[in-house]
Protein backbone atom coordinates (compact mmCIF):
# COMPACT_ATOMS: atom_id res chain seq x y z
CA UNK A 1 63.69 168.79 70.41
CA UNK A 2 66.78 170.54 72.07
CA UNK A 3 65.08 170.71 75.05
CA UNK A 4 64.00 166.89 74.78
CA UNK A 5 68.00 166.30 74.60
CA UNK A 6 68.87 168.32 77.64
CA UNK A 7 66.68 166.74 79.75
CA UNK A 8 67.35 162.93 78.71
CA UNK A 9 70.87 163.78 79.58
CA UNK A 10 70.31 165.11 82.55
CA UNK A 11 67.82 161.63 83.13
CA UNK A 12 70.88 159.66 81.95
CA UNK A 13 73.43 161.34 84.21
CA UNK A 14 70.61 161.13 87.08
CA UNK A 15 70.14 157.28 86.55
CA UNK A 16 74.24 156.62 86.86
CA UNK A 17 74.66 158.52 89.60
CA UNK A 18 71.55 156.73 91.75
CA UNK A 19 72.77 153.23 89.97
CA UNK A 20 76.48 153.89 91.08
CA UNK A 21 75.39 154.76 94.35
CA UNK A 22 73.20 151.42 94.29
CA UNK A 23 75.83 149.29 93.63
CA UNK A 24 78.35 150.62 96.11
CA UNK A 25 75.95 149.51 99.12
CA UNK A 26 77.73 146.00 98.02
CA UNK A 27 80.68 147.76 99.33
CA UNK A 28 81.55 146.69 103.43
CA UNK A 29 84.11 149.08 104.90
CA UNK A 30 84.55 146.63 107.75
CA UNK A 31 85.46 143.54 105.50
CA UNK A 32 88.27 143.63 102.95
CA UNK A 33 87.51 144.33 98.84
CA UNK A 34 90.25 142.92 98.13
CA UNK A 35 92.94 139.71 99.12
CA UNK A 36 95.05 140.82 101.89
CA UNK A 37 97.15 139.19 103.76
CA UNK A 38 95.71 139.62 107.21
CA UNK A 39 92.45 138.86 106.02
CA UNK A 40 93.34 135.47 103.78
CA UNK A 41 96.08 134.15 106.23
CA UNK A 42 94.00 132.62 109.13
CA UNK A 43 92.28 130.49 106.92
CA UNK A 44 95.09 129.17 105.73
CA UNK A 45 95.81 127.98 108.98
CA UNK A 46 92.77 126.04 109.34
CA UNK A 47 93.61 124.42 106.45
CA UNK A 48 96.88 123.46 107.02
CA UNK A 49 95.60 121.43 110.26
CA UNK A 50 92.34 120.70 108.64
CA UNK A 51 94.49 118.14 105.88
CA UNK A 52 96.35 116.78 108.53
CA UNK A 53 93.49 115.86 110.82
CA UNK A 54 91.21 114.61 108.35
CA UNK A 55 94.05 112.30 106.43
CA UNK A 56 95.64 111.54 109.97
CA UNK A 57 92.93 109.53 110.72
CA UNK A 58 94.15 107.47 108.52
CA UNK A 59 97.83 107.55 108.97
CA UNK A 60 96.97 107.52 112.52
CA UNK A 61 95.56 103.19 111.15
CA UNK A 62 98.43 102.74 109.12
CA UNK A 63 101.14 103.52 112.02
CA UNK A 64 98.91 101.80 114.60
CA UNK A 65 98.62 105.26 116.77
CA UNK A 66 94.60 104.61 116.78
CA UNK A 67 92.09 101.60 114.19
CA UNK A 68 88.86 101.28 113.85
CA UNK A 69 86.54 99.63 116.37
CA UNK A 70 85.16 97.53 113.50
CA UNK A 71 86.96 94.43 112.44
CA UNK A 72 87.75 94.78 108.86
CA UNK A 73 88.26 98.96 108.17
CA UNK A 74 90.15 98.87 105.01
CA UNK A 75 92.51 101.80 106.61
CA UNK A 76 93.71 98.89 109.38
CA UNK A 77 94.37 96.55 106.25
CA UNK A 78 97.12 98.70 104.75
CA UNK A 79 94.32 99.30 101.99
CA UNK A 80 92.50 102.27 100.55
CA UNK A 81 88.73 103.18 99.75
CA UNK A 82 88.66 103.28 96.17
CA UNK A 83 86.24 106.10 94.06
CA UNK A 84 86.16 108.10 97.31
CA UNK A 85 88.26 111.33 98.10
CA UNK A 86 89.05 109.75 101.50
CA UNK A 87 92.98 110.61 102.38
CA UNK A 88 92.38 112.77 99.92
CA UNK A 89 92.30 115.94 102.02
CA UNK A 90 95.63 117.34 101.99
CA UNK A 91 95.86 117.21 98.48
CA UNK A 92 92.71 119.25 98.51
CA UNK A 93 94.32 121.09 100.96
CA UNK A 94 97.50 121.99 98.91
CA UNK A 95 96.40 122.40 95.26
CA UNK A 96 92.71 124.40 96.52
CA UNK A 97 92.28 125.21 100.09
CA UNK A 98 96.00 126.73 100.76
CA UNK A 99 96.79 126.65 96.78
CA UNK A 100 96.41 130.26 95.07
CA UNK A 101 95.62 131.91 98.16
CA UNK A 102 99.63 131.84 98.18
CA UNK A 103 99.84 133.97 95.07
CA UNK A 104 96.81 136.23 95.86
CA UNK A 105 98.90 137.38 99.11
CA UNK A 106 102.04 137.48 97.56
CA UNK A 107 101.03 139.51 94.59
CA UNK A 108 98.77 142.09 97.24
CA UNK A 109 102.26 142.47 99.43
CA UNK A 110 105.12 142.64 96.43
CA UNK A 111 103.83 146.70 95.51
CA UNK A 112 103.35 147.56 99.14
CA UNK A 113 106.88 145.14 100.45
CA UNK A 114 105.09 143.47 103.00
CA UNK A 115 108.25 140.99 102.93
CA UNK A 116 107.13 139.31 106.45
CA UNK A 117 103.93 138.25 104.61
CA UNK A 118 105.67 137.28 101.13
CA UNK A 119 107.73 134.83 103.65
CA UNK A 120 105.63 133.41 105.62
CA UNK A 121 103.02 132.06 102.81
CA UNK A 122 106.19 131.21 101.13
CA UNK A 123 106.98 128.59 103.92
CA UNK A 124 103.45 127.60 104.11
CA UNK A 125 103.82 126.72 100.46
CA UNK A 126 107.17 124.91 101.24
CA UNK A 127 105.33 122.89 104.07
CA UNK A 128 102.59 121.70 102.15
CA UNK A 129 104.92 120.88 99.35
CA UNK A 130 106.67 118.59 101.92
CA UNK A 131 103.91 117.03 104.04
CA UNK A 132 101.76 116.28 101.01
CA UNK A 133 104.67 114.59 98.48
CA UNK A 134 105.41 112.30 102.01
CA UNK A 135 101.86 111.24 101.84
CA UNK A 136 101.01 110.67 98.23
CA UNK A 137 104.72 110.86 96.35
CA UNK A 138 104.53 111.84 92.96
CA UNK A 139 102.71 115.26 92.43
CA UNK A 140 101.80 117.52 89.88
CA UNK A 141 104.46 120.43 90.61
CA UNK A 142 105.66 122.12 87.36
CA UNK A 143 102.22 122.74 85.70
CA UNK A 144 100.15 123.75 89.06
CA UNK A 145 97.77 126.33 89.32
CA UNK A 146 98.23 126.16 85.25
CA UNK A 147 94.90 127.82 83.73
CA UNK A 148 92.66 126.76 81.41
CA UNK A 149 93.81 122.75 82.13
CA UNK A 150 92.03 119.75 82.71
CA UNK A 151 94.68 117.64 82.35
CA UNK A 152 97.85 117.69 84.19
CA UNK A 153 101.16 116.02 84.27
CA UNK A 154 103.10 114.52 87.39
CA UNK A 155 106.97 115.32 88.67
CA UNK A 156 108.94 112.94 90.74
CA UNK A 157 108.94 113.15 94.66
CA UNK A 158 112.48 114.19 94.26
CA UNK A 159 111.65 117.51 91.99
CA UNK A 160 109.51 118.19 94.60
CA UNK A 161 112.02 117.96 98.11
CA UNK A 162 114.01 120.31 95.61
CA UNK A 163 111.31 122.82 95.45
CA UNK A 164 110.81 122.91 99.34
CA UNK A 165 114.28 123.63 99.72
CA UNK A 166 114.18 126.59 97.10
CA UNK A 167 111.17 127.77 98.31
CA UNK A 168 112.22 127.08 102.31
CA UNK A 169 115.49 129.46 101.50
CA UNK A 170 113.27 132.33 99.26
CA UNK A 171 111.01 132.49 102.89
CA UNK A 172 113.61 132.75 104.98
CA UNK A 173 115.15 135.63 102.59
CA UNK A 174 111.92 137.50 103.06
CA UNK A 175 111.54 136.91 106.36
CA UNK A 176 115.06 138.42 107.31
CA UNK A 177 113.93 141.48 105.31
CA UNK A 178 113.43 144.02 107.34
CA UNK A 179 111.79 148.66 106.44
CA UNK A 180 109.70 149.28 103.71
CA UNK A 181 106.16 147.76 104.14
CA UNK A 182 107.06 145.09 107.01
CA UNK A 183 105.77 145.24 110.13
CA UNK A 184 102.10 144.26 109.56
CA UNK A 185 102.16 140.70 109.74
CA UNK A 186 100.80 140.47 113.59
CA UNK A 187 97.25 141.20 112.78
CA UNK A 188 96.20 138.40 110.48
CA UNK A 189 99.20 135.89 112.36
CA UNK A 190 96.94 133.94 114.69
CA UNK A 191 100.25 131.12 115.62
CA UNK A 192 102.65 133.50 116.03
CA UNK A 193 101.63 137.04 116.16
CA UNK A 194 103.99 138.55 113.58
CA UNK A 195 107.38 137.22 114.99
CA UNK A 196 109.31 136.74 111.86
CA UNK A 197 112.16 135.10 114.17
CA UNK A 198 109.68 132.40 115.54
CA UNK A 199 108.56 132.23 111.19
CA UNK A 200 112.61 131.29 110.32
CA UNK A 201 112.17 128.45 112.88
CA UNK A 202 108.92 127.07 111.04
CA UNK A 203 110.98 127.03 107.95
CA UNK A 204 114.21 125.32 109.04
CA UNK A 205 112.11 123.02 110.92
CA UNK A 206 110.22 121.85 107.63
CA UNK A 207 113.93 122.05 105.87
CA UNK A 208 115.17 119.51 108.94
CA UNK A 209 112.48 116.94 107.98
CA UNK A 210 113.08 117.51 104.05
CA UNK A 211 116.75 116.48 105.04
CA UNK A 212 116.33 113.56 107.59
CA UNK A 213 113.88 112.10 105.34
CA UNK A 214 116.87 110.99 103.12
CA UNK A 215 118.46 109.06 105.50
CA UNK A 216 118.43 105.91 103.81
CA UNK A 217 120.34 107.25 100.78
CA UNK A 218 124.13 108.53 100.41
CA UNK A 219 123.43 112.22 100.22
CA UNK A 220 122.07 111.76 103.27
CA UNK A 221 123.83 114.62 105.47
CA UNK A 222 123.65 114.92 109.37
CA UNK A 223 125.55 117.56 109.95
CA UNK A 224 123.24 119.31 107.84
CA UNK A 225 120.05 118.16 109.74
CA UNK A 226 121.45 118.84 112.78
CA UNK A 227 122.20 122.75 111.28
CA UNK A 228 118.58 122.94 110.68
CA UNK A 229 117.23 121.59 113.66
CA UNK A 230 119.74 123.98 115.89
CA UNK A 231 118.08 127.03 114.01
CA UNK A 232 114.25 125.21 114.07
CA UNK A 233 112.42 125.29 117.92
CA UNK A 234 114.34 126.04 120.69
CA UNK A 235 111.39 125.51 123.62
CA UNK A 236 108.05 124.40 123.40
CA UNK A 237 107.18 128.73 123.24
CA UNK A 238 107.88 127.87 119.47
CA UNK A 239 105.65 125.75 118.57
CA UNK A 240 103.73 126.65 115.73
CA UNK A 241 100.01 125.67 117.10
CA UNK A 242 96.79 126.26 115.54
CA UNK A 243 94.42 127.08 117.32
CA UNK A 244 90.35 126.13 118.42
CA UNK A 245 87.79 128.05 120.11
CA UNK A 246 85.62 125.45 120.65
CA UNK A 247 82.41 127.41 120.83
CA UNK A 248 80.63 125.25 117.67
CA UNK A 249 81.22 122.92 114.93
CA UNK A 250 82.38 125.63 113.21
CA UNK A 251 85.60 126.36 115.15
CA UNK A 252 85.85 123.33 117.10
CA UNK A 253 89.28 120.84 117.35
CA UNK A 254 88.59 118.19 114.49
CA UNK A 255 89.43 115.15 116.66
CA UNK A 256 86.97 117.12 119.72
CA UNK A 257 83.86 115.62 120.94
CA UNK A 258 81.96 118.55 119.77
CA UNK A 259 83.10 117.72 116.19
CA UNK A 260 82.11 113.54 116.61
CA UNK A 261 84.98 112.92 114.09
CA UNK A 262 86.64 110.40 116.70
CA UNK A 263 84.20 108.09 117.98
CA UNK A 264 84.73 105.30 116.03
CA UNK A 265 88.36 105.11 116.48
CA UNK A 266 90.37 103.11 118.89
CA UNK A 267 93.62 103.05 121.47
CA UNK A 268 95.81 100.37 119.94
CA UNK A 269 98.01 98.06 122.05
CA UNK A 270 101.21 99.03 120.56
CA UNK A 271 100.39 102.21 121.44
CA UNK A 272 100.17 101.31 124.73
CA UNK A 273 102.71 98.85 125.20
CA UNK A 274 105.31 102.01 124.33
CA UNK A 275 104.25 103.36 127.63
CA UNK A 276 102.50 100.89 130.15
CA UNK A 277 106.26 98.73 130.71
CA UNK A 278 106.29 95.86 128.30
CA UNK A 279 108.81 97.92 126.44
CA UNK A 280 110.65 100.40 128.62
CA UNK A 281 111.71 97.85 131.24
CA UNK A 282 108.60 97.60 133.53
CA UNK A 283 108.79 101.77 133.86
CA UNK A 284 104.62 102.87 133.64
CA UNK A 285 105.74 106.02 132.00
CA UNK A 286 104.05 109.32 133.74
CA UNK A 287 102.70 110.28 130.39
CA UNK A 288 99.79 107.68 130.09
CA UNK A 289 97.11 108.17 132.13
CA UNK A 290 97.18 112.11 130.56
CA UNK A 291 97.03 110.56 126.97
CA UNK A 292 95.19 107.27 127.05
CA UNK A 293 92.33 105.85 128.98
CA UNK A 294 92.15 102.57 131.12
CA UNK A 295 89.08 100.54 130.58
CA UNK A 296 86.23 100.95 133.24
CA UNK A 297 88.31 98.08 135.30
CA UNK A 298 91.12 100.52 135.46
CA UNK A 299 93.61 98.08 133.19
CA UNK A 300 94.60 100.13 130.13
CA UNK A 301 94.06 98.00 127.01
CA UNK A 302 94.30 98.90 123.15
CA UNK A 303 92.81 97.39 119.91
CA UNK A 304 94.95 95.14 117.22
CA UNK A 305 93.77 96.75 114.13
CA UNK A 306 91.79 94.75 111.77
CA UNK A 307 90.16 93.44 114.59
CA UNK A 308 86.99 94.50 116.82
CA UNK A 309 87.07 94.63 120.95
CA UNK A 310 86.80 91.28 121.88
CA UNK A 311 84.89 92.88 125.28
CA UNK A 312 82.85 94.87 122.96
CA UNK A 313 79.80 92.77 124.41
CA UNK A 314 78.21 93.55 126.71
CA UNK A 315 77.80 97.10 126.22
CA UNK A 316 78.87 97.95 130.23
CA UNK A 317 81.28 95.33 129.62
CA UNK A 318 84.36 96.50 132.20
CA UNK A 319 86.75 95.44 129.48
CA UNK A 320 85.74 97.18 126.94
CA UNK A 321 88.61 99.55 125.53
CA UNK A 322 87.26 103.51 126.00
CA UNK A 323 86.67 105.71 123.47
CA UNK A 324 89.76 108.45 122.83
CA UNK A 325 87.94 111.76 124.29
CA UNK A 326 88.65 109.48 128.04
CA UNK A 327 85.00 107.89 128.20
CA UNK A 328 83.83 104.18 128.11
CA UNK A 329 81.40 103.34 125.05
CA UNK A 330 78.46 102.84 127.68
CA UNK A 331 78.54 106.32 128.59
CA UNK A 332 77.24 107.41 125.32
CA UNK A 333 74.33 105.32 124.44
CA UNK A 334 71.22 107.51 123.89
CA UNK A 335 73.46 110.68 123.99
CA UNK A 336 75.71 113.09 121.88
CA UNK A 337 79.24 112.98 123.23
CA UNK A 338 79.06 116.58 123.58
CA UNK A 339 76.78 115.68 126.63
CA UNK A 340 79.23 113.03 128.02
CA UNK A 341 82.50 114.92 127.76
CA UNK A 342 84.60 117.42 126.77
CA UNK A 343 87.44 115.50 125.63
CA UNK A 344 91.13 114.66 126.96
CA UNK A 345 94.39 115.80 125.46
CA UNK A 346 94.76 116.36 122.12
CA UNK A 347 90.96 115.54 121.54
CA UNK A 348 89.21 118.72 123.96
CA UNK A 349 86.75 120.56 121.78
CA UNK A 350 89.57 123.94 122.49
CA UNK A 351 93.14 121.69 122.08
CA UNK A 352 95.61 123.95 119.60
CA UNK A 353 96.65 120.87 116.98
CA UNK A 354 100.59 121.34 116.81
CA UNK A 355 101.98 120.97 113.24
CA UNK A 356 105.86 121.62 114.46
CA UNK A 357 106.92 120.98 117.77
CA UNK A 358 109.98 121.64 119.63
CA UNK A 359 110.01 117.89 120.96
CA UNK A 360 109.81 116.57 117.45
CA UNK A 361 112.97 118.64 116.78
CA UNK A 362 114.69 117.30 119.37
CA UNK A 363 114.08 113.66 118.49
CA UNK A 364 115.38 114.65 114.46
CA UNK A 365 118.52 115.67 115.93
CA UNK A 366 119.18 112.79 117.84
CA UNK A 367 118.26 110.50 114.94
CA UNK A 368 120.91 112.71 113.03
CA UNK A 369 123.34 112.56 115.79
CA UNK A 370 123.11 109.05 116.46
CA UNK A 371 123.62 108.43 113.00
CA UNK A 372 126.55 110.55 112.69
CA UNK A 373 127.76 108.74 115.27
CA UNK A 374 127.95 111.09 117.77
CA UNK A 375 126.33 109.50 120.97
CA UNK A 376 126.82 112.22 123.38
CA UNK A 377 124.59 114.48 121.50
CA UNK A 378 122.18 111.89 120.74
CA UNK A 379 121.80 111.23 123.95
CA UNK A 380 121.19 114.78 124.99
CA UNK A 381 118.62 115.77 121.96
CA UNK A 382 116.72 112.47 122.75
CA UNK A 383 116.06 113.27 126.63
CA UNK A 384 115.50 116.99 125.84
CA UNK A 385 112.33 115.57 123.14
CA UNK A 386 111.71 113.56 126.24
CA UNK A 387 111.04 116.40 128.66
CA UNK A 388 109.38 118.77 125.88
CA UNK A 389 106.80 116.32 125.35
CA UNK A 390 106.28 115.44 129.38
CA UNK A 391 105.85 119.37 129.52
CA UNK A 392 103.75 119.54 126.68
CA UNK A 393 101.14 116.74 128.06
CA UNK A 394 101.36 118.26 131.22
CA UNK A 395 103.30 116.09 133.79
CA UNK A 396 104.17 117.84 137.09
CA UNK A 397 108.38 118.74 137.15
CA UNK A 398 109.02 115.82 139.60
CA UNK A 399 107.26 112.86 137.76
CA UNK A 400 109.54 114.15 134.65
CA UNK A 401 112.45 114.75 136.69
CA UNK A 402 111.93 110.80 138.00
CA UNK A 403 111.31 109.50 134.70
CA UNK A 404 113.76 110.79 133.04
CA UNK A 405 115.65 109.24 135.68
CA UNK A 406 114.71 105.83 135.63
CA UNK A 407 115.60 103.04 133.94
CA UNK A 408 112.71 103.55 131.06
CA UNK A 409 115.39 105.84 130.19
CA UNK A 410 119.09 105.46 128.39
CA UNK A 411 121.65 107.18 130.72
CA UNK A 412 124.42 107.00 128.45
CA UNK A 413 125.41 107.16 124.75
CA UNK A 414 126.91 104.27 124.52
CA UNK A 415 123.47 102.22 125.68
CA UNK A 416 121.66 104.52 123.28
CA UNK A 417 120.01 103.06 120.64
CA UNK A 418 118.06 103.50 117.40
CA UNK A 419 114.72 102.15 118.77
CA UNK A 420 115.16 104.06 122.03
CA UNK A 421 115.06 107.17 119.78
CA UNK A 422 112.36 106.37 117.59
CA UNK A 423 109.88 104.81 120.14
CA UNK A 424 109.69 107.50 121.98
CA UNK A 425 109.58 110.37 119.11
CA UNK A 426 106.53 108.16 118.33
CA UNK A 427 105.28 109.13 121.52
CA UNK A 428 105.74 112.79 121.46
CA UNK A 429 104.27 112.56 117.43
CA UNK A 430 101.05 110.50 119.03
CA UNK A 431 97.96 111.97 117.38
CA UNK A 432 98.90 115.30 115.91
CA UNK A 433 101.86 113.54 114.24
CA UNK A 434 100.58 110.64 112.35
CA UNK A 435 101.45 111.83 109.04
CA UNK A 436 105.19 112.60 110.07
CA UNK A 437 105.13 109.07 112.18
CA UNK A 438 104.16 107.35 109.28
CA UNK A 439 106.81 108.86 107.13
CA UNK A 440 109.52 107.60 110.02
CA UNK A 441 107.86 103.66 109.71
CA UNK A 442 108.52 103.69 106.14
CA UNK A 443 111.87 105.06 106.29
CA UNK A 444 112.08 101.90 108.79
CA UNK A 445 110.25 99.50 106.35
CA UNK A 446 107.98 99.05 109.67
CA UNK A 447 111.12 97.26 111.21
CA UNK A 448 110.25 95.50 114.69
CA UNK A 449 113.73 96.06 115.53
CA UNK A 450 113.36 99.79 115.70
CA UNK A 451 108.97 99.93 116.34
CA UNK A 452 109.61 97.05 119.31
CA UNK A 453 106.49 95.01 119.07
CA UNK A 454 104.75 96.45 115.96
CA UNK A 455 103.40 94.01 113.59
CA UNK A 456 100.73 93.76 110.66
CA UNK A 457 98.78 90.98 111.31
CA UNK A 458 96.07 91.83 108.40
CA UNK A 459 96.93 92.77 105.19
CA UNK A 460 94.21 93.66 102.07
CA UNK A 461 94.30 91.12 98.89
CA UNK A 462 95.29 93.77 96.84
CA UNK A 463 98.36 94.65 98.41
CA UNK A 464 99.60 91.28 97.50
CA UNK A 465 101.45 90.76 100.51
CA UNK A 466 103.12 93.88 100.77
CA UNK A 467 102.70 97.01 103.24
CA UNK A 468 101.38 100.19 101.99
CA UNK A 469 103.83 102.93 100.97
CA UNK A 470 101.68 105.92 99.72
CA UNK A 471 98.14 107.41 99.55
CA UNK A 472 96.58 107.69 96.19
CA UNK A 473 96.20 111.12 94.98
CA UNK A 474 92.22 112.66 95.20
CA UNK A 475 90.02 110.69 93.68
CA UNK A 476 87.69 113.68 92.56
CA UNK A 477 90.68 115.31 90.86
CA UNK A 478 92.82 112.98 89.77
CA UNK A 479 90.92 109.86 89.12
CA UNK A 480 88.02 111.43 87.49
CA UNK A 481 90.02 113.85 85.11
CA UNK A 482 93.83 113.09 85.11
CA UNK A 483 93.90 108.90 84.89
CA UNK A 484 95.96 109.11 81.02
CA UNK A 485 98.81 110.89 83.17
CA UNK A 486 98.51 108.48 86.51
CA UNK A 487 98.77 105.09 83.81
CA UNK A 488 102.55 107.27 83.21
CA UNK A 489 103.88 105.72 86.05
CA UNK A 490 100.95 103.04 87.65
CA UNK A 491 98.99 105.49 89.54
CA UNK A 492 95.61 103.06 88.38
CA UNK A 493 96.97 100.02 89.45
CA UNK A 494 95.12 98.33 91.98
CA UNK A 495 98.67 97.99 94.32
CA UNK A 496 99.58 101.36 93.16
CA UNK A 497 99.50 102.25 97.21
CA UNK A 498 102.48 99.51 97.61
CA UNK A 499 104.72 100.94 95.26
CA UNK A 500 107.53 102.79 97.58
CA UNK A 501 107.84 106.23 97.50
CA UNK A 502 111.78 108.33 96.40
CA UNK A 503 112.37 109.39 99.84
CA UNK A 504 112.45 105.45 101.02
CA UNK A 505 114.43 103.73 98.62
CA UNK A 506 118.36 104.17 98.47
């Protein structure tokens, strides 16, 4: 019986051993076991251009950048699509896709100091935090990432620009940081490759928006923008890109021909008019041939949203306004665009999609400036966001050098105005922007004074008259599960998208 003993331990021991040994062939030395930095950090990329492609489509309607090419798209009607999670993406985006990925890097780098990558998730955080209140407005912010809850309750807009700033000034803490486990961040920073100097500019550049956004109310503080944007992007080397490879749908540019996300969408004509001389004194401004696309007749023309092409018909139809990759709708019938084209501008299957850029900076500070009411150095910020943006398309140094030149242009402060600024920061925002463009038409209340030409002609019943303000939070989140703490403040309403958000009102 002894015996019997020794040998069913020996069995026993036998059968761990083998089973241990089993179970660690789940174990792949060349892929992370656990949530490290480098490894979770690229992702987190995607997804922070991911939310603002997907929902800029729709921003991209609202500020008349791009509308559909069907006549009644509820997008082009200041309207929503109700029980769907469309413009729903970047709260996705914030609360899942970016959401604890935050804490899973923070708490893998706080035992090891990893400072650099404590910092720069930190301003991640901060960013989202900022872009998403300034599309939907109220948010849940105290009780996030709460376990064990189903339901959850909402914090003002205001609690939330608060948080960005804490969180904005905790990042740049860590990021100035320097011994003990930093050092590392280069090999999972795909934008910019461990630089914790070019990180600090990220953050005051998200800080800059958080503050101009206020302008319509009494704290608002220039001098305190302008700070920011003086420590934000000081070239176009600093712009934090994300980028494509452009080898599949996988990895492919969201607005690229490769991914077909863009094919219904439309040039509009205020879009164009910015740039073809009804606005800028009869100057055809250098930028938009390399942006936009002139029908087959050569004429650039641009839809009025709400509305279809009127030279939609016949299909070959010379007329007919071209499709945004910089092909005419005939070119694709019977094909994949993929076979057609590989895309113009911002919409090549390979483009980087820019979330800060240095000529968006630029254009802040002269807002800030001009409102201050220094002139001079509005006038300087606002042709330097000028140039950045001519470099950035790609116009040759003399074409920029004339333009800037001409009399598209203001040559002094004191024929500087609001509009001047504005139009053409809506310019150097076209495409990537739209979220941060639509922010800037609020802030406006859509004002024709300052957007020369722009005009709603279409509105949805159920905005009763009124332009839309905000995005309903996800539908799939919020809707389905959290509608007792939306009725808190009229979050069901049917004009709940009308009601105008903290940062707009006084």
């Amino acid at each position: 019986m002894k015996k019997i003993k020794y040998i069913l331990l020996i069995f026993t021991a036998l059968t761990f051993s083998n089973c241990k040994e089993y179970l660690n062939i789940n174990e792949d030395p060349s892929n992370p076991q656990v949530a490290e930095g480098y490894a979770l950090l690229p992702p987190m990329f995607a997804q922070m251009a991911r939310g603002e492609q997907f929902d800029g489509r729709y921003a991209g309607q609202y500020a008349q950048v791009w509308s559909s090419s069907a006549g009644g798209n509820t997008w082009d009607f200041h309207s929503y699509a109700p029980a769907s999670d469309a413009g729903g993406e970047k709260w996705r985006s914030h609360y899942f896709s970016i959401g604890l990925n935050v804490d899973l890097i923070i708490n893998d780098a706080l035992p090891k100091q990893k400072w650099d990558y404590i910092g720069a998730v930190q301003a991640i955080r901060a960013w989202s935090w900022q872009s998403t209140t300034d599309w939907h407005g109220e948010m849940i912010l105290k009780q996030a990432w709460e376990p064990n809850r189903y339901v959850f309750d909402f914090d003002s807009q205001e609690d939330v620009y608060a948080e960005v700033v804490r969180l904005s000034n905790k990042a740049i803490e860590n990021l100035t940081k320097t011994g003990d486990g930093v050092g590392t961040l280069s090999r999972g920073d795909k934008v910019y490759g461990g630089d914790t100097g070019k990180w600090k500019k990220f953050v005051y550049a998200n800080l800059a928006r958080n503050a101009n956004h206020l302008s319509n109310k009494a704290i608002y503080a220039p001098d305190k923008v302008i700070e920011y944007c003086d420590k934000a992007m000081a070239s176009n080397a600093d712009n934090f890109n994300v980028s494509n490879l452009g080898t599949s749908t996988t990895d492919a540019n969201f607005f690229g021909p490769l991914r077909d996300n863009m094919q219904s969408f439309r040039q509009t004509d205020f879009s164009i008019s910015l740039m073809d001389g009804r606005v800028f004194n009869g100057v055809t401004d250098p930028r938009l041939p390399l942006m936009f696309t002139a029908s087959a007749d050569g004429v650039f023309r641009g839809s009025t949203p709400g509305s279809s092409d009127a030279n939609a018909s016949p299909v070959n139809n010379p007329k007919r306004i071209p499709i945004l990759w910089g092909v005419q709708p005939s070119e694709l019938v019977g094909k994949t665009p993929i076979d057609v084209t590989q895309g113009k501008y911002i919409y090549t299957n390979k483009a980087q999609f820019p979330i800060f850029t240095y000529a968006e900076i630029q254009f802040i500070k002269a807002e800030a400036a001009f409102r201050k009411g220094d002139k001079l150095m509005a006038l300087e910020a606002y042709k330097k966001g000028i140039a950045a943006h001519c470099d950035f398309t790609g116009v040759t140094t003399t074409a920029k050098n004339d333009f800037l030149a001409s009399k598209a242009i203001k040559q002094t402060g004191a024929d500087l105005t609001l509009s001047d600024i504005m139009c053409q920061k809506f310019i150097a925002m076209y495409a990537h922007g739209n979220v941060e463009t639509w922010v800037d038409l609020r802030r406006y209340k859509y004002d024709p004074m300052i957007y020369t030409g722009f005009s709603v002609k279409n509105l949805a019943t159920e905005n009763n008259g009124k332009l839309v303000q905000r995005v309903r939070p996800r539908y799939n989140s919020e809707y389905v599960w959290n509608r007792v703490s939306l009725d808190k403040f009229g979050g069901n309403n049917p004009d709940y998208h009308t009601y105008e958000l903290w940062f707009v009102k006084p």
